[in-house]
PDB file of N, CA and C in Angstrom:
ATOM      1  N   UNK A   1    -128.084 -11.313  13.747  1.00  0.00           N
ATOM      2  CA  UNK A   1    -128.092 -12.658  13.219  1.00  0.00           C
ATOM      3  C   UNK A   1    -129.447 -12.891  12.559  1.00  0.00           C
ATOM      4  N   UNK A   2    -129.085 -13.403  11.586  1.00  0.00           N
ATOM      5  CA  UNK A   2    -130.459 -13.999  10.555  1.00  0.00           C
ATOM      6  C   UNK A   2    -130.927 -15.049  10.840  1.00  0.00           C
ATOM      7  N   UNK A   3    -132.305 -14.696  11.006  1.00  0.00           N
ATOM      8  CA  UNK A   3    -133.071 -16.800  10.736  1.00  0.00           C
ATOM      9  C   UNK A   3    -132.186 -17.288   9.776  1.00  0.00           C
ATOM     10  N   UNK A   4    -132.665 -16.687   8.382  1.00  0.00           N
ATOM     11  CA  UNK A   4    -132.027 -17.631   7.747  1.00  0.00           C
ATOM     12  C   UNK A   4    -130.385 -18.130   7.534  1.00  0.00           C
ATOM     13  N   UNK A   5    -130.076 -17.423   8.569  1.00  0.00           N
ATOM     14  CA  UNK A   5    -128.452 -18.011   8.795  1.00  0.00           C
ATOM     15  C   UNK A   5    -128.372 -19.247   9.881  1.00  0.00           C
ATOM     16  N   UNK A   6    -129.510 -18.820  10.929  1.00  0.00           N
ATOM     17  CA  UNK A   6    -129.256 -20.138  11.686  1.00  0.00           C
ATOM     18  C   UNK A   6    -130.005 -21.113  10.876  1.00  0.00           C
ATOM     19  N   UNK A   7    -130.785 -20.906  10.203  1.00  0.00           N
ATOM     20  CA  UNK A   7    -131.559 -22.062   9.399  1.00  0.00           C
ATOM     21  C   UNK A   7    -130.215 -22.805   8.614  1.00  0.00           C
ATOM     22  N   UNK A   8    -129.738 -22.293   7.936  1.00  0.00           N
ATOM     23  CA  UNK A   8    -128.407 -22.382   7.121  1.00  0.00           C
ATOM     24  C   UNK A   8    -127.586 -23.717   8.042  1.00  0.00           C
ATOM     25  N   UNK A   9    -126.916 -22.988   9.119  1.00  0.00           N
ATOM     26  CA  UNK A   9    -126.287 -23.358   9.870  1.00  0.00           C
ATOM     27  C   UNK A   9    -126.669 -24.807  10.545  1.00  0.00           C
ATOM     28  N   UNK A  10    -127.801 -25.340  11.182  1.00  0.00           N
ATOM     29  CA  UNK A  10    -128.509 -26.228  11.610  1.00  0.00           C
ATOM     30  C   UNK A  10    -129.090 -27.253  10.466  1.00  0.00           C
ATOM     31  N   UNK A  11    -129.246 -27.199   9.140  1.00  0.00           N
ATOM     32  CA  UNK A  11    -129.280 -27.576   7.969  1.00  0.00           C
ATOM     33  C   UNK A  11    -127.965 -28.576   7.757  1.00  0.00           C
ATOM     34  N   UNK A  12    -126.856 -27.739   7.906  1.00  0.00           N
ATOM     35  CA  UNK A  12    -125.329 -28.225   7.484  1.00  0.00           C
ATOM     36  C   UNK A  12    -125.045 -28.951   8.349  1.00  0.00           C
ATOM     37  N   UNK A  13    -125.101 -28.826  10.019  1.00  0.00           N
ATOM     38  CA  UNK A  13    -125.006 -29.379  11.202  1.00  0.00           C
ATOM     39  C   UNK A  13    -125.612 -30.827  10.688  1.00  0.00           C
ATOM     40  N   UNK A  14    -126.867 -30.969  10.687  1.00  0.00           N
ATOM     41  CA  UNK A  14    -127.664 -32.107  10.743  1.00  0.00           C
ATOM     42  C   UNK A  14    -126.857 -32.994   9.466  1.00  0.00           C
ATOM     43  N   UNK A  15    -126.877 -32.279   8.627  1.00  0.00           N
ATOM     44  CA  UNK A  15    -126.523 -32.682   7.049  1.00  0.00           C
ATOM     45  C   UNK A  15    -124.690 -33.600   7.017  1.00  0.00           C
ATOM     46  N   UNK A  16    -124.130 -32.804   8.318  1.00  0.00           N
ATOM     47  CA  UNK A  16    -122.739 -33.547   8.501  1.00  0.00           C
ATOM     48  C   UNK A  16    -122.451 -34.543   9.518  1.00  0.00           C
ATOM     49  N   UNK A  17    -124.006 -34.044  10.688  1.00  0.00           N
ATOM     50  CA  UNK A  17    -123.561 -35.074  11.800  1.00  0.00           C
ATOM     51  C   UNK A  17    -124.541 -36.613  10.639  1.00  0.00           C
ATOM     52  N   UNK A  18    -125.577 -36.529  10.094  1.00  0.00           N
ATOM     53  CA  UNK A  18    -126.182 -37.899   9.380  1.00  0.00           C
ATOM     54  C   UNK A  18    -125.419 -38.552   9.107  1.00  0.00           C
ATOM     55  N   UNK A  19    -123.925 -37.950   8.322  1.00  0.00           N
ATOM     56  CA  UNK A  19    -122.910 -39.036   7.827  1.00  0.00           C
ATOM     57  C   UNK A  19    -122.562 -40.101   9.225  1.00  0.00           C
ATOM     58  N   UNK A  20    -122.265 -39.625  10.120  1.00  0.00           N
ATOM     59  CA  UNK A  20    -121.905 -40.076  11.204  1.00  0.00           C
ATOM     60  C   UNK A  20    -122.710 -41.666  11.393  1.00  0.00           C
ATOM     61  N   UNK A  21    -124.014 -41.597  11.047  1.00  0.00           N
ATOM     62  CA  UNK A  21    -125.026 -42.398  11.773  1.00  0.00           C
ATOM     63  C   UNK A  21    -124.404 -43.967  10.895  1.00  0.00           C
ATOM     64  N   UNK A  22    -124.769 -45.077  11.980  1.00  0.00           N
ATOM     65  CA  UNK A  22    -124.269 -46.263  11.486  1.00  0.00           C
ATOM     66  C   UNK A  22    -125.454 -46.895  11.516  1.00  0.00           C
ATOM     67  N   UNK A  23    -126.547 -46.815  11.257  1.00  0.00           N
ATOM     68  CA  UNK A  23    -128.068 -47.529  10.764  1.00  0.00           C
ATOM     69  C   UNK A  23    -128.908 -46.445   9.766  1.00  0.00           C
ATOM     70  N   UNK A  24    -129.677 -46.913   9.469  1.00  0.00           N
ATOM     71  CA  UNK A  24    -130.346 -46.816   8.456  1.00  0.00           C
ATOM     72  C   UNK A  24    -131.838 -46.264   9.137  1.00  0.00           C
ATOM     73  N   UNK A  25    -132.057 -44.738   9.468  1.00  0.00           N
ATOM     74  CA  UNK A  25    -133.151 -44.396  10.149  1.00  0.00           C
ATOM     75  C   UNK A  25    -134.697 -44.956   8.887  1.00  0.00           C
ATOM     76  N   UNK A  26    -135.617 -45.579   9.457  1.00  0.00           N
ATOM     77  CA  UNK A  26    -136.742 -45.825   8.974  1.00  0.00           C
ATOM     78  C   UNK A  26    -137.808 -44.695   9.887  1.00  0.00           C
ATOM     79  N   UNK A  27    -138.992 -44.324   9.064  1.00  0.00           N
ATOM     80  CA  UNK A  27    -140.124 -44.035   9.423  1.00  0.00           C
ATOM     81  C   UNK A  27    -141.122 -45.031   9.982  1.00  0.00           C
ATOM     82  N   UNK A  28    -141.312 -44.959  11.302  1.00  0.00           N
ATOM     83  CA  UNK A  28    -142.835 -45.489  12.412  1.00  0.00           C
ATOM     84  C   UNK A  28    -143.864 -45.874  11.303  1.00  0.00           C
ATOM     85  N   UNK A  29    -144.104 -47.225  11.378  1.00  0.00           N
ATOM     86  CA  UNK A  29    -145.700 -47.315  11.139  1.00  0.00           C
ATOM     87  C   UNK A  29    -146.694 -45.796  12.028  1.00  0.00           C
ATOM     88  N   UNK A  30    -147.492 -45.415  10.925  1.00  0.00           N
ATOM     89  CA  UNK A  30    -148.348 -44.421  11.664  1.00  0.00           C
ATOM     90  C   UNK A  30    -147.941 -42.929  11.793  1.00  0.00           C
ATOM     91  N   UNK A  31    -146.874 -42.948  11.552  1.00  0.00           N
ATOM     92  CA  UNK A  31    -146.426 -41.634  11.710  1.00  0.00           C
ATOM     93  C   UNK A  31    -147.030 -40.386  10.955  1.00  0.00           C
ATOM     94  N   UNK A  32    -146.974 -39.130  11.289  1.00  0.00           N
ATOM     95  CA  UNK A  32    -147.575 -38.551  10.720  1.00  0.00           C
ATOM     96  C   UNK A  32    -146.481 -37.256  10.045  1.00  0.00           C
ATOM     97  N   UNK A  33    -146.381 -36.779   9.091  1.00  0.00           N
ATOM     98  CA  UNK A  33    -145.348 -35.405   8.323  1.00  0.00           C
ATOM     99  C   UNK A  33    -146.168 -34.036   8.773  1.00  0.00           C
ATOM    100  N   UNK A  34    -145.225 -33.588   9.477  1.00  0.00           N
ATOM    101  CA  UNK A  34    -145.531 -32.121  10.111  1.00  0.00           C
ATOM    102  C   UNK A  34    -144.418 -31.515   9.467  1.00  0.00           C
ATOM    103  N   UNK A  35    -144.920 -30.396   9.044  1.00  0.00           N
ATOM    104  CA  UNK A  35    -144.100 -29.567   8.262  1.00  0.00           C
ATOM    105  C   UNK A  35    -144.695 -27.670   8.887  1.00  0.00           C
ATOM    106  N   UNK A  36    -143.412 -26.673   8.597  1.00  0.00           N
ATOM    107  CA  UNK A  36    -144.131 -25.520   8.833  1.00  0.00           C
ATOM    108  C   UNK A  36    -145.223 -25.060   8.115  1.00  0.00           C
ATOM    109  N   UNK A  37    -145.925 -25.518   7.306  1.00  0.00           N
ATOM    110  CA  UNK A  37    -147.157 -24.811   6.753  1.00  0.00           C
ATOM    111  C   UNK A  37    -148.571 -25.614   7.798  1.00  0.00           C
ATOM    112  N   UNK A  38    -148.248 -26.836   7.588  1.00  0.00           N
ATOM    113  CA  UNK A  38    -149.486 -27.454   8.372  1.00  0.00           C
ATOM    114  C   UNK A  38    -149.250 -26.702   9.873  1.00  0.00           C
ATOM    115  N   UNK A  39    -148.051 -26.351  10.565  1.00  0.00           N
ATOM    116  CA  UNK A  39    -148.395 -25.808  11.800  1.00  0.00           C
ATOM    117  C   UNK A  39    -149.059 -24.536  11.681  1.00  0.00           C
ATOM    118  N   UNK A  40    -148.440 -23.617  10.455  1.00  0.00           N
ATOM    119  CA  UNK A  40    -148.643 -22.297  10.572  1.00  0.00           C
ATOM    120  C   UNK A  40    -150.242 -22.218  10.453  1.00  0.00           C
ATOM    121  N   UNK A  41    -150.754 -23.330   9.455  1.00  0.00           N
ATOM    122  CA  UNK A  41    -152.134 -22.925   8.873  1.00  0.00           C
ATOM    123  C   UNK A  41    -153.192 -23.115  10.126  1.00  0.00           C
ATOM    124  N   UNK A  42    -153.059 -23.310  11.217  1.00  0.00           N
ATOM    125  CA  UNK A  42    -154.145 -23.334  12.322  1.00  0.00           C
ATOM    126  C   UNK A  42    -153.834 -22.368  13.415  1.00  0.00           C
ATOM    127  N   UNK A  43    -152.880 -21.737  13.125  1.00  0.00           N
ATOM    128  CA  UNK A  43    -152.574 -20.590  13.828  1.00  0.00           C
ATOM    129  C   UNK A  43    -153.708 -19.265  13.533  1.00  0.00           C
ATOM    130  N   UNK A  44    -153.144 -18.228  13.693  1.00  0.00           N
ATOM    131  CA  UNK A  44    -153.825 -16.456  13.764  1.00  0.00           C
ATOM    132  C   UNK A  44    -152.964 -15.462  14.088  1.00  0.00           C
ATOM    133  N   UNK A  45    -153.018 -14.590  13.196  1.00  0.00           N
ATOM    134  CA  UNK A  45    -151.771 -13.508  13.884  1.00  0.00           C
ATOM    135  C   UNK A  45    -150.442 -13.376  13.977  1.00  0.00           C
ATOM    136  N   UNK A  46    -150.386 -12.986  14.714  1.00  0.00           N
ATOM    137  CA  UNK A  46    -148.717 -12.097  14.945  1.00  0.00           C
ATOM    138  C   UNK A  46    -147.705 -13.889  14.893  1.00  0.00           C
ATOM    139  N   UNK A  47    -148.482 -14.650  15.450  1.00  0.00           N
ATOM    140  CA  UNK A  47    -147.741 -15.736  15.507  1.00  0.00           C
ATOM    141  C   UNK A  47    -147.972 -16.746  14.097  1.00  0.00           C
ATOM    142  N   UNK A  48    -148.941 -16.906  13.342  1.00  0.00           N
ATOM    143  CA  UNK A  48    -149.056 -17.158  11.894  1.00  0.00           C
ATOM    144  C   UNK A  48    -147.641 -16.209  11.606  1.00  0.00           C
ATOM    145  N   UNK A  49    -148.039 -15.220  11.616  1.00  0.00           N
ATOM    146  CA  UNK A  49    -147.348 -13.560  11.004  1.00  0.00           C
ATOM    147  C   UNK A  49    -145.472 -14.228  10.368  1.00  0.00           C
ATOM    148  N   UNK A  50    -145.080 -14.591  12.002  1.00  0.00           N
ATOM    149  CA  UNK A  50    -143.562 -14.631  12.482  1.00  0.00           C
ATOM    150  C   UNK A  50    -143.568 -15.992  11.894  1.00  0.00           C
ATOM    151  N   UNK A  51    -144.414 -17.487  12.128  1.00  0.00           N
ATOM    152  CA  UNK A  51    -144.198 -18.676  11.342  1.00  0.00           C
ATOM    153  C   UNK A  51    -143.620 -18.555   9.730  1.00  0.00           C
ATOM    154  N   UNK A  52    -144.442 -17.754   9.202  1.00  0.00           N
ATOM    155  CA  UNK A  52    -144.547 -18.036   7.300  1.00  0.00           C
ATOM    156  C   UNK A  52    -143.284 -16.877   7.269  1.00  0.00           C
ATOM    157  N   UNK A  53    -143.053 -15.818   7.764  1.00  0.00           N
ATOM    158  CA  UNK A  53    -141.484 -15.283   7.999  1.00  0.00           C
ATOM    159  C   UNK A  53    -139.978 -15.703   8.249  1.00  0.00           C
ATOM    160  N   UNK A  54    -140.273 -17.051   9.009  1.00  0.00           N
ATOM    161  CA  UNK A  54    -139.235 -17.975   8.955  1.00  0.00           C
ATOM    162  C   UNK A  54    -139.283 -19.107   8.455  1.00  0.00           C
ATOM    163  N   UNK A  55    -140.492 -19.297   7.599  1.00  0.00           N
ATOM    164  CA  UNK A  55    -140.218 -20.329   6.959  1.00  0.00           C
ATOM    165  C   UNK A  55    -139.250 -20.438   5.769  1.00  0.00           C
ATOM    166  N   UNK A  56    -138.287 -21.249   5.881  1.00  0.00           N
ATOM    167  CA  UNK A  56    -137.155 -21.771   4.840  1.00  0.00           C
ATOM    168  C   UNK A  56    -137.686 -22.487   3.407  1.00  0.00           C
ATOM    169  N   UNK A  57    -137.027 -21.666   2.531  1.00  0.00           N
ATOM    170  CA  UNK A  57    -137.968 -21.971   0.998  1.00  0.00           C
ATOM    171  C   UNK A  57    -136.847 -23.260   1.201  1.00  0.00           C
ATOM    172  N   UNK A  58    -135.383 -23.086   0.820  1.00  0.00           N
ATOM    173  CA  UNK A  58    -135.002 -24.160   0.546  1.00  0.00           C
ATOM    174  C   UNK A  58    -133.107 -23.579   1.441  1.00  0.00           C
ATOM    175  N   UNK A  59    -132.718 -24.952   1.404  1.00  0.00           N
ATOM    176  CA  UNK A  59    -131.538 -24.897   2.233  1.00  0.00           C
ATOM    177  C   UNK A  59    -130.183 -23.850   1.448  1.00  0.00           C
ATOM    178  N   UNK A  60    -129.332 -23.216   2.076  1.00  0.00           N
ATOM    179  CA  UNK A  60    -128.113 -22.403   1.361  1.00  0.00           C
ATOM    180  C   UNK A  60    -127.371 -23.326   0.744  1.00  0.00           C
ATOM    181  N   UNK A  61    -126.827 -23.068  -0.322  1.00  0.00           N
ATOM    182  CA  UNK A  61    -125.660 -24.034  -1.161  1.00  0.00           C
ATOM    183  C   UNK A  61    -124.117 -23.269  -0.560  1.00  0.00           C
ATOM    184  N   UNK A  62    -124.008 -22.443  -0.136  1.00  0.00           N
ATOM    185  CA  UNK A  62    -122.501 -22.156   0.552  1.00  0.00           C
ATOM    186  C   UNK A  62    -122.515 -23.016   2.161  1.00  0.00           C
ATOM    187  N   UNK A  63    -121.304 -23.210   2.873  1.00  0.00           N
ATOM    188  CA  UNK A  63    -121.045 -23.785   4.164  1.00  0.00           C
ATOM    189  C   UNK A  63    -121.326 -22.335   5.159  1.00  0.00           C
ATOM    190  N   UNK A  64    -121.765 -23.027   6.223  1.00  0.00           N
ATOM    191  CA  UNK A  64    -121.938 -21.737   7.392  1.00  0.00           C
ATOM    192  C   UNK A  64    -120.989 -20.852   7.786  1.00  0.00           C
ATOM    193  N   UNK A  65    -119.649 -21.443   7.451  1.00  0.00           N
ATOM    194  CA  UNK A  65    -118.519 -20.940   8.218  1.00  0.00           C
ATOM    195  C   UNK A  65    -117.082 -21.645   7.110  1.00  0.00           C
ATOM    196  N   UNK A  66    -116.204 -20.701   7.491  1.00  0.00           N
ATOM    197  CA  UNK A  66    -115.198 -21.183   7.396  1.00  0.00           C
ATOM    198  C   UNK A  66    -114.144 -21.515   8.499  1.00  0.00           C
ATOM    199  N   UNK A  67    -113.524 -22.724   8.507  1.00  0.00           N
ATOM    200  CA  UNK A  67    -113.146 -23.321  10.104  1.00  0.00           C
ATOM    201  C   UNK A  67    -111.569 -23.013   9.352  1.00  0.00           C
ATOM    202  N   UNK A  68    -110.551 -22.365  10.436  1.00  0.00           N
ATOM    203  CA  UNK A  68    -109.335 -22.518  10.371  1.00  0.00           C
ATOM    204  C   UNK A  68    -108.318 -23.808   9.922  1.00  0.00           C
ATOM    205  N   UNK A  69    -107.681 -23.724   8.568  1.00  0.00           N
ATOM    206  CA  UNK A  69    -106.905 -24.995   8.519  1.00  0.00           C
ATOM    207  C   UNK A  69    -106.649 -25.841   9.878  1.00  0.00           C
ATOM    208  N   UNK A  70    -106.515 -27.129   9.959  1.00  0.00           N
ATOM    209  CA  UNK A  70    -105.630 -28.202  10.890  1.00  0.00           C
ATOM    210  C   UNK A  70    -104.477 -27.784  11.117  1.00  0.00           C
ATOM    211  N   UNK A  71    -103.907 -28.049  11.673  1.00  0.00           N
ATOM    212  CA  UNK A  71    -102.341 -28.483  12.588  1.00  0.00           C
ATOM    213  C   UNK A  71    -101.713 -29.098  11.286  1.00  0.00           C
ATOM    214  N   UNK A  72    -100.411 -28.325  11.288  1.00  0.00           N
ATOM    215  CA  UNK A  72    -100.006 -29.205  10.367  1.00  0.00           C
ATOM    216  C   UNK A  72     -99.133 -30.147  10.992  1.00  0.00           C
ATOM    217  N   UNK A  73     -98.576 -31.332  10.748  1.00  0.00           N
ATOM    218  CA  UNK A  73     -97.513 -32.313  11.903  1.00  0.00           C
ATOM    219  C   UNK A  73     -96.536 -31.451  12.292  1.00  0.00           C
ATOM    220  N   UNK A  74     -96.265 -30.486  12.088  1.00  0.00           N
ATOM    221  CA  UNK A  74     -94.669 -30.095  12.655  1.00  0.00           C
ATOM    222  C   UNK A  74     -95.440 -28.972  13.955  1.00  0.00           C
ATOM    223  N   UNK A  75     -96.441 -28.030  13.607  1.00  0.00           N
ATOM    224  CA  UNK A  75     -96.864 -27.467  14.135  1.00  0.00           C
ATOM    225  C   UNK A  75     -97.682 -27.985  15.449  1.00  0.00           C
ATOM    226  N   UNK A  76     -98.242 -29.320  15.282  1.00  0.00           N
ATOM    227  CA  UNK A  76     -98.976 -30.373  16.476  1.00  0.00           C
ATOM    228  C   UNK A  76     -97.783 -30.964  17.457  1.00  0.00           C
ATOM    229  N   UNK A  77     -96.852 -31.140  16.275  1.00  0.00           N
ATOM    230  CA  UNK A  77     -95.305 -31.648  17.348  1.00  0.00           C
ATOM    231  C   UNK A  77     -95.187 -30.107  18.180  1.00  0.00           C
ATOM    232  N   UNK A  78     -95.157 -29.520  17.700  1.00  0.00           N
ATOM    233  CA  UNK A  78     -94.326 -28.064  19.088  1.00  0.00           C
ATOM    234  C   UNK A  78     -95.378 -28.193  20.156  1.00  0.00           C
ATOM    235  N   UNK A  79     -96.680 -27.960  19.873  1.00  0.00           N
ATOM    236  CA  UNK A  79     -97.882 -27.943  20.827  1.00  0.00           C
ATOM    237  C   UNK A  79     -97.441 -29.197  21.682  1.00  0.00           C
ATOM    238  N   UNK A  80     -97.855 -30.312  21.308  1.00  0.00           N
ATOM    239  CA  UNK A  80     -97.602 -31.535  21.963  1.00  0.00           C
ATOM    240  C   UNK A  80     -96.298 -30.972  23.197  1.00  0.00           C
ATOM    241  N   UNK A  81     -95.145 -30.842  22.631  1.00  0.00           N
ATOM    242  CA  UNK A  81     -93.722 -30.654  23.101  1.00  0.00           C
ATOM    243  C   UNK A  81     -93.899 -29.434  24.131  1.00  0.00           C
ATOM    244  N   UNK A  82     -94.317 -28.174  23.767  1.00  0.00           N
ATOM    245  CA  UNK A  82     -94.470 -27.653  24.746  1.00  0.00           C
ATOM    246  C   UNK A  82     -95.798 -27.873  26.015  1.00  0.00           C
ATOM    247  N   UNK A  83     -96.758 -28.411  25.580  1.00  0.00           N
ATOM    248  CA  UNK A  83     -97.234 -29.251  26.759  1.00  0.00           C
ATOM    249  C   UNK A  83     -96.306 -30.177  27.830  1.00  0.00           C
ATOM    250  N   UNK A  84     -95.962 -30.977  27.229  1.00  0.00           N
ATOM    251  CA  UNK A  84     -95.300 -31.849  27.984  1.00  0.00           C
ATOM    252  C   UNK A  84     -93.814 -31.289  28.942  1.00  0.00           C
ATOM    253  N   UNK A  85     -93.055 -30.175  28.111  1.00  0.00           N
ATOM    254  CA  UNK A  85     -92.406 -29.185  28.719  1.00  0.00           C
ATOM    255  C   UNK A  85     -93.302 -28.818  30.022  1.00  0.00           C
ATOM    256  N   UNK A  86     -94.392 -28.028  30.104  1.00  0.00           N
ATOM    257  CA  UNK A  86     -94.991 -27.389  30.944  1.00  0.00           C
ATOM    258  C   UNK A  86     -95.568 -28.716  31.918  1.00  0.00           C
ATOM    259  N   UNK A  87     -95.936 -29.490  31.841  1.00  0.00           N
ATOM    260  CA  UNK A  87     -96.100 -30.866  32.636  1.00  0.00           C
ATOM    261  C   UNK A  87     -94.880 -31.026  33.608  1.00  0.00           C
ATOM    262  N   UNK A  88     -93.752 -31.086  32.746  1.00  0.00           N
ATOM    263  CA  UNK A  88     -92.495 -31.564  33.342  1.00  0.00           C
ATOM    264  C   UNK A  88     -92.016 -30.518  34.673  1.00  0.00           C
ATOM    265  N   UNK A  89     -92.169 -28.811  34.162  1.00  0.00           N
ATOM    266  CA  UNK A  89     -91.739 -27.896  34.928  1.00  0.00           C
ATOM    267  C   UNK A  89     -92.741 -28.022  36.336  1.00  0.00           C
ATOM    268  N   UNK A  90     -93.784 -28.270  36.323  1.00  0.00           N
ATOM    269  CA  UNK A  90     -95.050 -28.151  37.281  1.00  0.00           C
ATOM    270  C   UNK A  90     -94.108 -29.346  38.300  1.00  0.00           C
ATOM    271  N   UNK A  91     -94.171 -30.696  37.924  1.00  0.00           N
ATOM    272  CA  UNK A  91     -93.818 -31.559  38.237  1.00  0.00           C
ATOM    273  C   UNK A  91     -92.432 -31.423  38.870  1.00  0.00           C
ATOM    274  N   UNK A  92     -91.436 -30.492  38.378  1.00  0.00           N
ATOM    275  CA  UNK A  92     -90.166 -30.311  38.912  1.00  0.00           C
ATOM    276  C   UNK A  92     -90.789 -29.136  40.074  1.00  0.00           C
ATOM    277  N   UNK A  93     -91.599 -28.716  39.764  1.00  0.00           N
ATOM    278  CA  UNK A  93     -92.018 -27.473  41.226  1.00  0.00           C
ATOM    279  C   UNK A  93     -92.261 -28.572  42.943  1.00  0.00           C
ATOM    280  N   UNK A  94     -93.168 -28.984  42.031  1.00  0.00           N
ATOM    281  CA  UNK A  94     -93.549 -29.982  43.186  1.00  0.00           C
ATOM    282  C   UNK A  94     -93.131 -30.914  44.101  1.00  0.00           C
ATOM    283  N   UNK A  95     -91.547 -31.164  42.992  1.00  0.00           N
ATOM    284  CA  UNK A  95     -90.831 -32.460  43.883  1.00  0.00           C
ATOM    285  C   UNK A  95     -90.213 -30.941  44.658  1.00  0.00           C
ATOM    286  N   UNK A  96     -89.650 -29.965  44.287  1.00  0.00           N
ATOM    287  CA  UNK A  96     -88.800 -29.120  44.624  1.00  0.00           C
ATOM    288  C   UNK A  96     -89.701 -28.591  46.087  1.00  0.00           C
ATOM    289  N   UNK A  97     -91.110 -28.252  46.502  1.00  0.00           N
ATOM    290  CA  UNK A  97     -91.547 -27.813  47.128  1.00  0.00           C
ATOM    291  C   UNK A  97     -91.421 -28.832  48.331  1.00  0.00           C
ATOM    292  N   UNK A  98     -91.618 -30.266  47.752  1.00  0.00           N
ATOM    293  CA  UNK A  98     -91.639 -31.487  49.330  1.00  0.00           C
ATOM    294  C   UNK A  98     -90.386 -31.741  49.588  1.00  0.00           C
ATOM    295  N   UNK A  99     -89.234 -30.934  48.632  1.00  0.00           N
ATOM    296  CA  UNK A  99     -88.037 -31.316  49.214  1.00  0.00           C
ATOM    297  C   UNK A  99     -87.540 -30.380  50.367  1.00  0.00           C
ATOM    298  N   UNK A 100     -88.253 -29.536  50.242  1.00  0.00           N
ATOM    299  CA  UNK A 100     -87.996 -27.899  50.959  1.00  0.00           C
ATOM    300  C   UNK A 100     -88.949 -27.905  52.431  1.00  0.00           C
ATOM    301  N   UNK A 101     -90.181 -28.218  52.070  1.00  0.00           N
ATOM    302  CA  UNK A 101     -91.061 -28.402  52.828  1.00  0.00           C
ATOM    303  C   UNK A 101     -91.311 -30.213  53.319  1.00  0.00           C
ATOM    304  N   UNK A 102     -91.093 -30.535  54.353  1.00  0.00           N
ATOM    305  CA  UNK A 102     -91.366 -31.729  54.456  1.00  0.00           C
ATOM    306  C   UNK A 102     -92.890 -32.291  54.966  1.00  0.00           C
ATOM    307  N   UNK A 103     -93.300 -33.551  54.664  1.00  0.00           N
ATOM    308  CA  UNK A 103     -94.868 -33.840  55.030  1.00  0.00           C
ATOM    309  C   UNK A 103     -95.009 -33.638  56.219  1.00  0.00           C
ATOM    310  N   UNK A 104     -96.028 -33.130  56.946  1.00  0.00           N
ATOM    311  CA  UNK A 104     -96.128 -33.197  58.227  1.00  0.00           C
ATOM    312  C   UNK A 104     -96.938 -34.552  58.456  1.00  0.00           C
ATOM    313  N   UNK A 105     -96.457 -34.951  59.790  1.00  0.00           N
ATOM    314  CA  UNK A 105     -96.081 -36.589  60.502  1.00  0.00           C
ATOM    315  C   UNK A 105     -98.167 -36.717  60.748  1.00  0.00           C
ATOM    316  N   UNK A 106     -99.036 -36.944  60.417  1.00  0.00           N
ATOM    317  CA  UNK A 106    -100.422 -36.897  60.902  1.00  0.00           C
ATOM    318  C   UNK A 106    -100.909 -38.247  61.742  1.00  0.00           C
ATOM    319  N   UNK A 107     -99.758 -39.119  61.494  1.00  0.00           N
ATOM    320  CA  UNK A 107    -100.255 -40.507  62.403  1.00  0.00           C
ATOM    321  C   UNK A 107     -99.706 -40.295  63.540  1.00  0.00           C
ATOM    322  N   UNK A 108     -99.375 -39.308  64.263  1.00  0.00           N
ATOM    323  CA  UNK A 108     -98.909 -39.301  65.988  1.00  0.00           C
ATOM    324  C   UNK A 108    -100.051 -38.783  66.962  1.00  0.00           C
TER     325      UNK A 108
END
């Protein structure tokens, strides 16, 4: 796996969950812009080295992934249907087991 694939990936993430947001993020009085060069530049070494190595020039224009079409309605109806099938059978086990087996009496 590539940095720059998870860079990619976490880019698109952020970039799809923002739509989500229902306010309007503002910047802090005072705040200050940290970026990877201002961290890298007070560094030394192997760890400078690995910073300016992963630093991201600019974000991928393709999507991270491709996600499997949706359900189509006829195909969500069988799922649904055979759930509820398998609900029903469990449920027919169970009456079938206390009819066979009776509760034992615990208030004597």
């Amino acid at each position: 796996m590539k940095m720059e694939f998870v860079y990619d990936y976490m880019f698109h993430l952020l970039t799809e969950y923002a739509k989500l947001l229902r306010f309007k993020p503002t910047v802090p009085p005072g705040a200050v812009e940290v970026s990877p060069e201002t961290m890298a530049c007070h560094q030394n070494g192997t760890y400078k080295k690995f910073m300016m190595e992963s630093l991201v020039r600019s974000p991928s224009d393709s999507v991270p992934c491709n996600l499997p079409p949706a359900f189509d309605p006829n195909e969500l109806r069988d799922f649904w249907d055979g759930n509820d099938k398998s609900i029903k059978r469990v449920e027919a086990w169970e009456d079938e087991y206390w009819r066979t087996h009776p509760k034992p009496n615990l208030g004597s």
